[in-house]
Protein backbone atom coordinates (compact mmCIF):
# COMPACT_ATOMS: atom_id res chain seq x y z
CA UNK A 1 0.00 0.00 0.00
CA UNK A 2 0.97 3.51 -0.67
CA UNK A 3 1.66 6.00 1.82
CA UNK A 4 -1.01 8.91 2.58
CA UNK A 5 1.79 11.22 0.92
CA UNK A 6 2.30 9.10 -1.89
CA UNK A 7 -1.35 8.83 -2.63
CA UNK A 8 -1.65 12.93 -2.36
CA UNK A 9 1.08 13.22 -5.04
CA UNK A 10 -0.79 10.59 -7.32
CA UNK A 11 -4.09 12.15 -7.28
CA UNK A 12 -1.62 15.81 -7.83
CA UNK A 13 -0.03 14.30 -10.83
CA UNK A 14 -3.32 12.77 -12.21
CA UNK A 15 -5.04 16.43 -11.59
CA UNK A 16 -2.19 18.04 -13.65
CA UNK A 17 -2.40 15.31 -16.25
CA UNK A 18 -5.84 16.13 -16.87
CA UNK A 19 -5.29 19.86 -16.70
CA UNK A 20 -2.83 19.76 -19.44
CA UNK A 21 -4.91 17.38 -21.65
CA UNK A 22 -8.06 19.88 -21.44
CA UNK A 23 -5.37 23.09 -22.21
CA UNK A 24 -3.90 21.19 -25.08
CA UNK A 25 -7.15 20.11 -26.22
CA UNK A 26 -8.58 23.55 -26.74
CA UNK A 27 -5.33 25.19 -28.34
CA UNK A 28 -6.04 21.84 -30.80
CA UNK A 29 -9.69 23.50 -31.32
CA UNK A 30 -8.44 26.77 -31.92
CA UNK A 31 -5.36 26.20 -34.26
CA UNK A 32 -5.38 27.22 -37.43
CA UNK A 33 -2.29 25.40 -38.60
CA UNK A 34 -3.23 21.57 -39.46
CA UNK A 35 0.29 20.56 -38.36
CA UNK A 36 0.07 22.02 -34.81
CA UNK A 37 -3.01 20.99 -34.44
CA UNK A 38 -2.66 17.39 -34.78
CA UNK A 39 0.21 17.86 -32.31
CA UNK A 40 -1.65 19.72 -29.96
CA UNK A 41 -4.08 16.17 -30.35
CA UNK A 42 -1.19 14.37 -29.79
CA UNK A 43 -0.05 15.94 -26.92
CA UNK A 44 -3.94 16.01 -25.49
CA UNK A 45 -3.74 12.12 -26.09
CA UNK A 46 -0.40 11.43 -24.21
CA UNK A 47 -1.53 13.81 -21.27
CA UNK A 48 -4.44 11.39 -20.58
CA UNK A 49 -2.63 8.39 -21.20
CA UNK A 50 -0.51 9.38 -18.41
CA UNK A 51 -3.45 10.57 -16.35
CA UNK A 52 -4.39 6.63 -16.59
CA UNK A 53 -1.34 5.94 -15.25
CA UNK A 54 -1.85 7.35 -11.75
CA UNK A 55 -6.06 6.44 -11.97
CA UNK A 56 -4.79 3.24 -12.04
CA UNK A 57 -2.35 3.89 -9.40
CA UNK A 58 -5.00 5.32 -7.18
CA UNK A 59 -7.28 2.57 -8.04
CA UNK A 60 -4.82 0.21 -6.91
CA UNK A 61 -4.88 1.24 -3.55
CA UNK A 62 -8.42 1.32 -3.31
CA UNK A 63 -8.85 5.29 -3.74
CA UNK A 64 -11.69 6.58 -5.33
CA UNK A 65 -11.07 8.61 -7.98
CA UNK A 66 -13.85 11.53 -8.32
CA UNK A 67 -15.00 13.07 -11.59
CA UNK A 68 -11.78 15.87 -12.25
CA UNK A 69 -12.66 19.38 -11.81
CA UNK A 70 -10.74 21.72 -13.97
CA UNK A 71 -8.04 24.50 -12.07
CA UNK A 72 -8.92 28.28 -12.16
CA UNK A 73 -5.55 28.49 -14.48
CA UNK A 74 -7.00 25.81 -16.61
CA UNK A 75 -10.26 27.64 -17.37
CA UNK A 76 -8.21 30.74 -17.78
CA UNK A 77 -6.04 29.36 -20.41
CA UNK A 78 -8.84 27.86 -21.97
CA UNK A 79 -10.69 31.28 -21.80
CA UNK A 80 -7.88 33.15 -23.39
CA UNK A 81 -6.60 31.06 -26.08
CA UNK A 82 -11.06 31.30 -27.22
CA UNK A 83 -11.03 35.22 -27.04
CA UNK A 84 -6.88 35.54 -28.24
CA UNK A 85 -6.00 32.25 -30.08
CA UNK A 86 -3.35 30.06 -29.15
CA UNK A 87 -0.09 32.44 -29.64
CA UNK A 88 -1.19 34.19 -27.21
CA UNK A 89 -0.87 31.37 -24.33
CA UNK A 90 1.46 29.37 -26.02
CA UNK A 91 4.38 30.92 -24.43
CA UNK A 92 3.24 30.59 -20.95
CA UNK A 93 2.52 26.37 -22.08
CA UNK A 94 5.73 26.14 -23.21
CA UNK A 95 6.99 27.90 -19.81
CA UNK A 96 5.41 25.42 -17.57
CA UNK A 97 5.92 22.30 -19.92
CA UNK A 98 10.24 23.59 -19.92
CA UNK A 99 9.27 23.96 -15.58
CA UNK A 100 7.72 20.67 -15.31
CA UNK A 101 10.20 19.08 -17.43
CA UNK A 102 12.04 16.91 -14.60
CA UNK A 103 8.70 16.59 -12.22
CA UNK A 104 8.91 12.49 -12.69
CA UNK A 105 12.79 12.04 -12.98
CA UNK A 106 12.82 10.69 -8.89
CA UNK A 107 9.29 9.17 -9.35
CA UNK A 108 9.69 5.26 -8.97
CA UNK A 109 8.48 3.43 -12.08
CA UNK A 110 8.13 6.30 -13.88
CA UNK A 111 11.18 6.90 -16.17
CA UNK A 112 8.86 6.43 -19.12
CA UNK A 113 6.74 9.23 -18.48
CA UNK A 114 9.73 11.51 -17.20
CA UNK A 115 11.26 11.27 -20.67
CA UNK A 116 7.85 11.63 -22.49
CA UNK A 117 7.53 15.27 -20.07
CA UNK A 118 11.19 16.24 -21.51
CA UNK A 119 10.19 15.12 -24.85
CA UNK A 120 7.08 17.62 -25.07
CA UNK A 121 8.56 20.42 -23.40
CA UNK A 122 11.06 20.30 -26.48
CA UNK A 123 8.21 19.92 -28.81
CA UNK A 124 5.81 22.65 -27.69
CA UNK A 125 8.80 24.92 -27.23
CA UNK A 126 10.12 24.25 -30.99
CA UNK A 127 6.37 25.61 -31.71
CA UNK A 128 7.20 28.63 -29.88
CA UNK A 129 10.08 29.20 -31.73
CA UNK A 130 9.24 28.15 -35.03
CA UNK A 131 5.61 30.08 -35.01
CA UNK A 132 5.98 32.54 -38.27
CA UNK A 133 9.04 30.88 -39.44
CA UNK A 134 10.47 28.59 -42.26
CA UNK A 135 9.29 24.66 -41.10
CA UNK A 136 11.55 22.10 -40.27
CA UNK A 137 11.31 20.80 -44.13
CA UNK A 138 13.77 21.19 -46.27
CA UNK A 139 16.09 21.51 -43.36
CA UNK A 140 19.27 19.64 -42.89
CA UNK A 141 19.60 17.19 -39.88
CA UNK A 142 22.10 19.90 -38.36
CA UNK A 143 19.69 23.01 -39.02
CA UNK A 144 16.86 21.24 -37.18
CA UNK A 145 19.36 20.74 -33.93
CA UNK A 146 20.40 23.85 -34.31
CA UNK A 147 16.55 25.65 -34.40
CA UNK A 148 15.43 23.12 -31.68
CA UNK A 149 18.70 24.11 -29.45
CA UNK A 150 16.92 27.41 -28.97
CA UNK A 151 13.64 26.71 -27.84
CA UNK A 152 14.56 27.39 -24.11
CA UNK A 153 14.68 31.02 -25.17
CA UNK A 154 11.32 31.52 -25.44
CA UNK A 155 11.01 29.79 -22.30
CA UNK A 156 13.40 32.38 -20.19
CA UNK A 157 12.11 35.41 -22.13
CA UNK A 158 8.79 37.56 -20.64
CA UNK A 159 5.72 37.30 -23.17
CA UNK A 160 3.17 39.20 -24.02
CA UNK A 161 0.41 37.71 -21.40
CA UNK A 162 3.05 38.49 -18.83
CA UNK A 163 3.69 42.40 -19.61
CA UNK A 164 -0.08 43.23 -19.65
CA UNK A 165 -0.88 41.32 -16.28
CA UNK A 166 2.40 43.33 -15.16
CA UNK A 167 1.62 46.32 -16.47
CA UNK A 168 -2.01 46.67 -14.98
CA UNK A 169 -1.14 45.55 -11.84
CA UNK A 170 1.90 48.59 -11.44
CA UNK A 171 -1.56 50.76 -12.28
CA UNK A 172 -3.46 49.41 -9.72
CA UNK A 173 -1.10 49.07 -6.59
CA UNK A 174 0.72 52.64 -7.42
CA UNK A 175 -2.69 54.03 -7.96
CA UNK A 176 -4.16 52.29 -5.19
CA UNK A 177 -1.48 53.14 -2.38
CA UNK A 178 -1.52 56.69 -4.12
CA UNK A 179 -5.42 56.92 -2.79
CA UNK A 180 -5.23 55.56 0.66
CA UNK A 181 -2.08 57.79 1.54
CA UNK A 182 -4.33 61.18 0.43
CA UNK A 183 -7.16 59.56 1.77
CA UNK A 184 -5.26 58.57 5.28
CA UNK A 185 -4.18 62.42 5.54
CA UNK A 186 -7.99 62.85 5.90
CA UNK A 187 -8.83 64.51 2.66
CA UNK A 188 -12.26 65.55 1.24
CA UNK A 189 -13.33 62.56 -1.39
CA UNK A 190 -13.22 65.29 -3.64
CA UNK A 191 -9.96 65.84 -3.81
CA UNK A 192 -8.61 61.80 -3.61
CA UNK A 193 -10.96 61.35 -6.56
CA UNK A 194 -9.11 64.11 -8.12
CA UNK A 195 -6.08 62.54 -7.01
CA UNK A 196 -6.60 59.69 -7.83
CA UNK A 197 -7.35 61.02 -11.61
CA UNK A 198 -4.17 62.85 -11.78
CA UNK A 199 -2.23 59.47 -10.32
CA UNK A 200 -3.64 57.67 -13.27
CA UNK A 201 -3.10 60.02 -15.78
CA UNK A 202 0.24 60.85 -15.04
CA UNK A 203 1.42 57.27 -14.44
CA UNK A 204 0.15 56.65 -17.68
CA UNK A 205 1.82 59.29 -19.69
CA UNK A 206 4.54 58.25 -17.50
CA UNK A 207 4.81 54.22 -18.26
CA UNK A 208 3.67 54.87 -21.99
CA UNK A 209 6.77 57.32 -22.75
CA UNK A 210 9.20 54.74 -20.53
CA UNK A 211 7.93 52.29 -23.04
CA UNK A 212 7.89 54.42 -26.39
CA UNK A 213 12.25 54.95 -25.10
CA UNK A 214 12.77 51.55 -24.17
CA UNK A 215 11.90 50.12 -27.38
CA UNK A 216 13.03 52.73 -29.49
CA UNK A 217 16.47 52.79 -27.75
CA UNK A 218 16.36 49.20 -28.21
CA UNK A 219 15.46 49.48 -32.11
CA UNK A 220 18.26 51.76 -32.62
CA UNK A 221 20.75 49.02 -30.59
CA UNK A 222 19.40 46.73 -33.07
CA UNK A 223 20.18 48.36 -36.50
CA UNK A 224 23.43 49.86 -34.90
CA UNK A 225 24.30 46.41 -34.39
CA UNK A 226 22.81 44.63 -37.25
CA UNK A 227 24.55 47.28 -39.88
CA UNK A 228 28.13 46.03 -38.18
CA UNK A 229 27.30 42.57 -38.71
CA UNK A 230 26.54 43.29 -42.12
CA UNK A 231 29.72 44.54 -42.71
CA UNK A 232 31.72 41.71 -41.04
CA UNK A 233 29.57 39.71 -43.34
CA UNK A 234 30.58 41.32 -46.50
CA UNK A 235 34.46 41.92 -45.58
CA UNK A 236 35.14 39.37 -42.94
CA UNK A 237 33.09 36.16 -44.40
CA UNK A 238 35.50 33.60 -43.52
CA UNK A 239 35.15 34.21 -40.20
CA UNK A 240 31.64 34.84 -39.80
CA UNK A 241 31.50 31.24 -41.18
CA UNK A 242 33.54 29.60 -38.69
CA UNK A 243 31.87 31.67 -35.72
CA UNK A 244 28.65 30.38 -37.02
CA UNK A 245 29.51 27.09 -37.28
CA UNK A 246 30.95 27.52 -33.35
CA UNK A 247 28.25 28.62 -32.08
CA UNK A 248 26.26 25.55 -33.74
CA UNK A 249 28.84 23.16 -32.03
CA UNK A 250 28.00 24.72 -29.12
CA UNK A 251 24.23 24.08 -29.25
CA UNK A 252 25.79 20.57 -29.21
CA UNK A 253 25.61 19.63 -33.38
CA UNK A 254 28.76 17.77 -34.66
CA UNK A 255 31.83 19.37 -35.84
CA UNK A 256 32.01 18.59 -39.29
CA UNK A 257 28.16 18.88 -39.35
CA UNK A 258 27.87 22.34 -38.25
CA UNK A 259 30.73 23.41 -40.71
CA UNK A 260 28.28 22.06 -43.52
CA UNK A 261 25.67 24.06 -41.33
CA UNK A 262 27.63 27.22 -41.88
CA UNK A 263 28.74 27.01 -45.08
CA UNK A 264 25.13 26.59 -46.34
CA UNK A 265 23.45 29.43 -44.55
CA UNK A 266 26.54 31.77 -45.53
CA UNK A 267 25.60 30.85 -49.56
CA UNK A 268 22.61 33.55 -48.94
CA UNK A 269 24.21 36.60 -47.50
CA UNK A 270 20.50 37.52 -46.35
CA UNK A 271 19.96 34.64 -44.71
CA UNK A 272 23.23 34.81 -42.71
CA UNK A 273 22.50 38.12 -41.47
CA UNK A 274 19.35 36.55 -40.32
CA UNK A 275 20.62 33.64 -38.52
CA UNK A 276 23.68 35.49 -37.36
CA UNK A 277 20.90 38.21 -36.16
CA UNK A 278 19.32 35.58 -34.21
CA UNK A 279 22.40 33.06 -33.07
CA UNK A 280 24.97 35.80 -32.22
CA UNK A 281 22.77 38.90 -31.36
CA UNK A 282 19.96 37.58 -30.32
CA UNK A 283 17.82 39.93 -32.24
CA UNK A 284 14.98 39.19 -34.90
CA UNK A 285 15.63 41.29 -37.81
CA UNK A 286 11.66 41.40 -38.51
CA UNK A 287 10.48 42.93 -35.64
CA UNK A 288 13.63 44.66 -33.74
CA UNK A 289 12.03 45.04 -30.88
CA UNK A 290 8.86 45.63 -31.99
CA UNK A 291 6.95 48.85 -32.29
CA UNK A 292 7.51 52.20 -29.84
CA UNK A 293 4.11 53.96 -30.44
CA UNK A 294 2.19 50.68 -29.81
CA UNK A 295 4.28 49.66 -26.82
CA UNK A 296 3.39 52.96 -25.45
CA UNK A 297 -0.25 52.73 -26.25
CA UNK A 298 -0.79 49.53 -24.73
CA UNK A 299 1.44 50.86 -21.74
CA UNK A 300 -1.05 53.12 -21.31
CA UNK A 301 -4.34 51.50 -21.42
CA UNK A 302 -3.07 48.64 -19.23
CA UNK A 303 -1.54 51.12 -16.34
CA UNK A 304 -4.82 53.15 -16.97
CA UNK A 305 -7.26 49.88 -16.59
CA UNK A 306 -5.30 49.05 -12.94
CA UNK A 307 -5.63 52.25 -11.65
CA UNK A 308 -9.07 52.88 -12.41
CA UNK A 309 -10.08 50.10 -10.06
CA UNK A 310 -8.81 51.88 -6.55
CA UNK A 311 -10.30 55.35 -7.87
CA UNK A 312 -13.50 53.95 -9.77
CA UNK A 313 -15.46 54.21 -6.09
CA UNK A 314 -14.80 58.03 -5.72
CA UNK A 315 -16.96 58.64 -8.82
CA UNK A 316 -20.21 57.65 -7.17
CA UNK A 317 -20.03 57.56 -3.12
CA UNK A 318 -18.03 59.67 -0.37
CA UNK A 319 -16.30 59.42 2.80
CA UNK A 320 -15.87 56.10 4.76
CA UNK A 321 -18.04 54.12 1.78
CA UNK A 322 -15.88 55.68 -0.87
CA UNK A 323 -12.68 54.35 0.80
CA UNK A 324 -14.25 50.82 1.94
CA UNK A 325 -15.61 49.82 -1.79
CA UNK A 326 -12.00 51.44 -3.26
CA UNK A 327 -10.92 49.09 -0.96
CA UNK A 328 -13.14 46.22 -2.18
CA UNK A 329 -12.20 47.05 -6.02
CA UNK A 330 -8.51 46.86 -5.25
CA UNK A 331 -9.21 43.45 -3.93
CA UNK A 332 -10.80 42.17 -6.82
CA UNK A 333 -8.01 43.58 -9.07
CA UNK A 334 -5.05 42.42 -7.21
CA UNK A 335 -7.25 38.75 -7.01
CA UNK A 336 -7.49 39.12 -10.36
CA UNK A 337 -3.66 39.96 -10.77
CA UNK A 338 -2.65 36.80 -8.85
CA UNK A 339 -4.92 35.09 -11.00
CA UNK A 340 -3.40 35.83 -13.88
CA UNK A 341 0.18 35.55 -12.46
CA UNK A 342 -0.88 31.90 -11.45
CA UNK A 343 -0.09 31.30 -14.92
CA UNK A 344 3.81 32.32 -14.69
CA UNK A 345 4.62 31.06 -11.55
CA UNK A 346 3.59 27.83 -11.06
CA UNK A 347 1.58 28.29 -7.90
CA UNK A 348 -1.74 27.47 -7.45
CA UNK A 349 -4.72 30.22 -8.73
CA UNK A 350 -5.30 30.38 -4.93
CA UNK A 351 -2.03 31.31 -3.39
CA UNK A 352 -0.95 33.69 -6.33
CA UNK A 353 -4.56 35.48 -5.54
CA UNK A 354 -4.34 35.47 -1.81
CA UNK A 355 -0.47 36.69 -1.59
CA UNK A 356 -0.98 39.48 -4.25
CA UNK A 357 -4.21 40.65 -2.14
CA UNK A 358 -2.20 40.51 1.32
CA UNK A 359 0.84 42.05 -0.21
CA UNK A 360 -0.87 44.88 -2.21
CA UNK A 361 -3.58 45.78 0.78
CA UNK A 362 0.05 45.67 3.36
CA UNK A 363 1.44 48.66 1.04
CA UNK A 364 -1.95 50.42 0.82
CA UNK A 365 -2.06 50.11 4.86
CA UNK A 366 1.58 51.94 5.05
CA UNK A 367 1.01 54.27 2.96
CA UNK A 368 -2.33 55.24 4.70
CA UNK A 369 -0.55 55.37 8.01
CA UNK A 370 1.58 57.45 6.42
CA UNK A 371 -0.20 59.68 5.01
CA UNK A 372 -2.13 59.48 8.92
CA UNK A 373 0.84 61.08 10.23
CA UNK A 374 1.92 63.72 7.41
CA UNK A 375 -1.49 65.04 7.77
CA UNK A 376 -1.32 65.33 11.19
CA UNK A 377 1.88 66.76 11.26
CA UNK A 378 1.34 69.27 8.60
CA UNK A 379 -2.20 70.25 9.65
């Protein structure tokens, strides 16, 4: 018989099984691409074949096994790849699959099942990394190491998902402990709704031209950079070739295969900037950063949409009920934040939720008591 902690990691691993099954299921549904989609199936089909696994595990020991009941992350990746498609999500899979990777490498009896967790975390985060580029056909043996090598970079690297849940949350907590410090002085609602309008405006205007000089700095790094590999290409290409086919070797493809690697891609003087771009630098010539004025637009609305929820209340009661339902508000959007964070971190929807709330309501709470003292001190 198993042991009572034993049996609580079975019936984890089986929830988690079934979790990923459903969340590779629906980005299956929503694909576009036939290819990924019948991988997505795949995947789906392999997740529940594992999940049999520990039923039968649990079943062996006489546990009951109830019907499964979906996480709060689950439905929220499911909710999100419906409204956004799978790209958007697809990162944060391919985060948790790289995470999870190793969960069943000291799991007696299961070495199957560990290598089968490695072996989709490579798969799903080739996807990530091949999304919008060539396919793997019509590649050579050594350019389809080489392209799978760097999957763990979109792994390591912040995604989209993760900036906006970022992003609003700096709007709400700034916002929020902005409001209880005027509000703890014991100002007139008038003038914390006020405040609280000028907080959100001005962090706005604030974050959005942070962001619109962040990626245009960055741009500008990129061509600066991109224009003097260019120019080692065209006067230095012998060695371009052989750091090419080093860094190749170093992604762990054979010698005299990543020479043949090199001396392929360097044929096409285009596509060695691009790989060289993307090997060396690190930078994809396409989007080079991406785009200033929409990185500070989005900036905006998403430091603007967390900061409306602490000052929202102001705009239709006053005094004590003002401050309790800002209160209230900023509950619900920090909840919501450590929701949403869930997804990054690997905790449960719960803890991320509870911790953001308790953290974000302890800064409020200073700042209030500080803003307790200033006024009395100043008045």
């Amino acid at each position: 018989m198993a042991s009572a902690q034993e049996l609580k990691r079975y019936r984890r691993n089986l929830a988690d099984e079934l979790d990923s099954a459903a969340v590779y299921d629906t980005l299956s549904a929503c694909e576009q691409d036939t290819r990924r989609r019948a991988i997505y199936a795949e995947l789906a089909a392999s997740e529940r074949e594992h999940a049999d696994i520990w039923r039968s595990k649990l079943a062996a020991n006489g546990v009951r096994v109830r019907t499964h009941r979906r996480s709060a992350k689950t439905r929220l990746l499911q909710t999100l790849t419906r409204a956004f498609g799978p790209s958007l999500v697809l990162p944060t899979v391919a985060a948790a699959e790289y995470a999870d990777r190793d969960r069943y490498a000291r799991e007696p009896g299961a070495e199957t099942l560990s290598a089968q967790e490695q072996e989709h975390a490579a798969i799903v985060q080739s996807i990530v990394e091949s999304k919008g580029a060539r396919g793997a056909r019509g590649r050579t043996k050594g350019e389809q190491i080489a392209a799978a090598e760097s999957w763990h970079k979109g792994a390591t690297r912040g995604n989209d998902l993760r900036a906006a849940v970022l992003g609003a949350n700096d709007g709400l907590v700034s916002n929020f402990c902005l409001i209880m410090g005027v509000a703890g002085a014991g100002s007139a609602s008038r003038t914390i709704l006020l405040t609280g309008l000028a907080g959100l405006v001005a962090g706005a205007c604030s974050m959005a031209l942070g962001e619109w000089l962040s990626v245009t700095n960055a741009r500008e790094l990129a061509r600066t950079q991109l224009a003097r590999e260019a120019d080692e290409l065209e006067h230095t290409p012998d060695a371009e070739r052989h750091e090419l086919a080093l860094i190749y070797q170093a992604k762990g493809v054979d010698a005299d295969e990543a020479r043949r690697v090199a001396a392929q891609i360097m044929r096409d003087k285009d596509e060695a900037l691009d790989t060289l771009a993307r090997e060396e630098l690190g930078i994809d010539p396409k989007e080079l950063g991406g785009n200033p004025w929409s990185a500070a637009a989005v900036s905006f609305c998403l430091f603007s949409l967390g900061a409306a929820f602490p000052t929202a209340a102001f705009l239709w009661a006053h005094g004590t009920a003002a401050i309790v339902q800002s209160v209230a508000l900023s509950a619900l959007g920090l909840a919501a934040v450590g929701v949403f964070t869930s997804l990054f971190n690997g905790r449960s929807a719960a803890f991320s939720a509870s911790r953001q709330i308790v953290i974000g309501l302890a800064a409020a709470a200073f700042t209030a008591g500080a803003g307790r003292l200033l006024g009395v001190s100043i008045s």
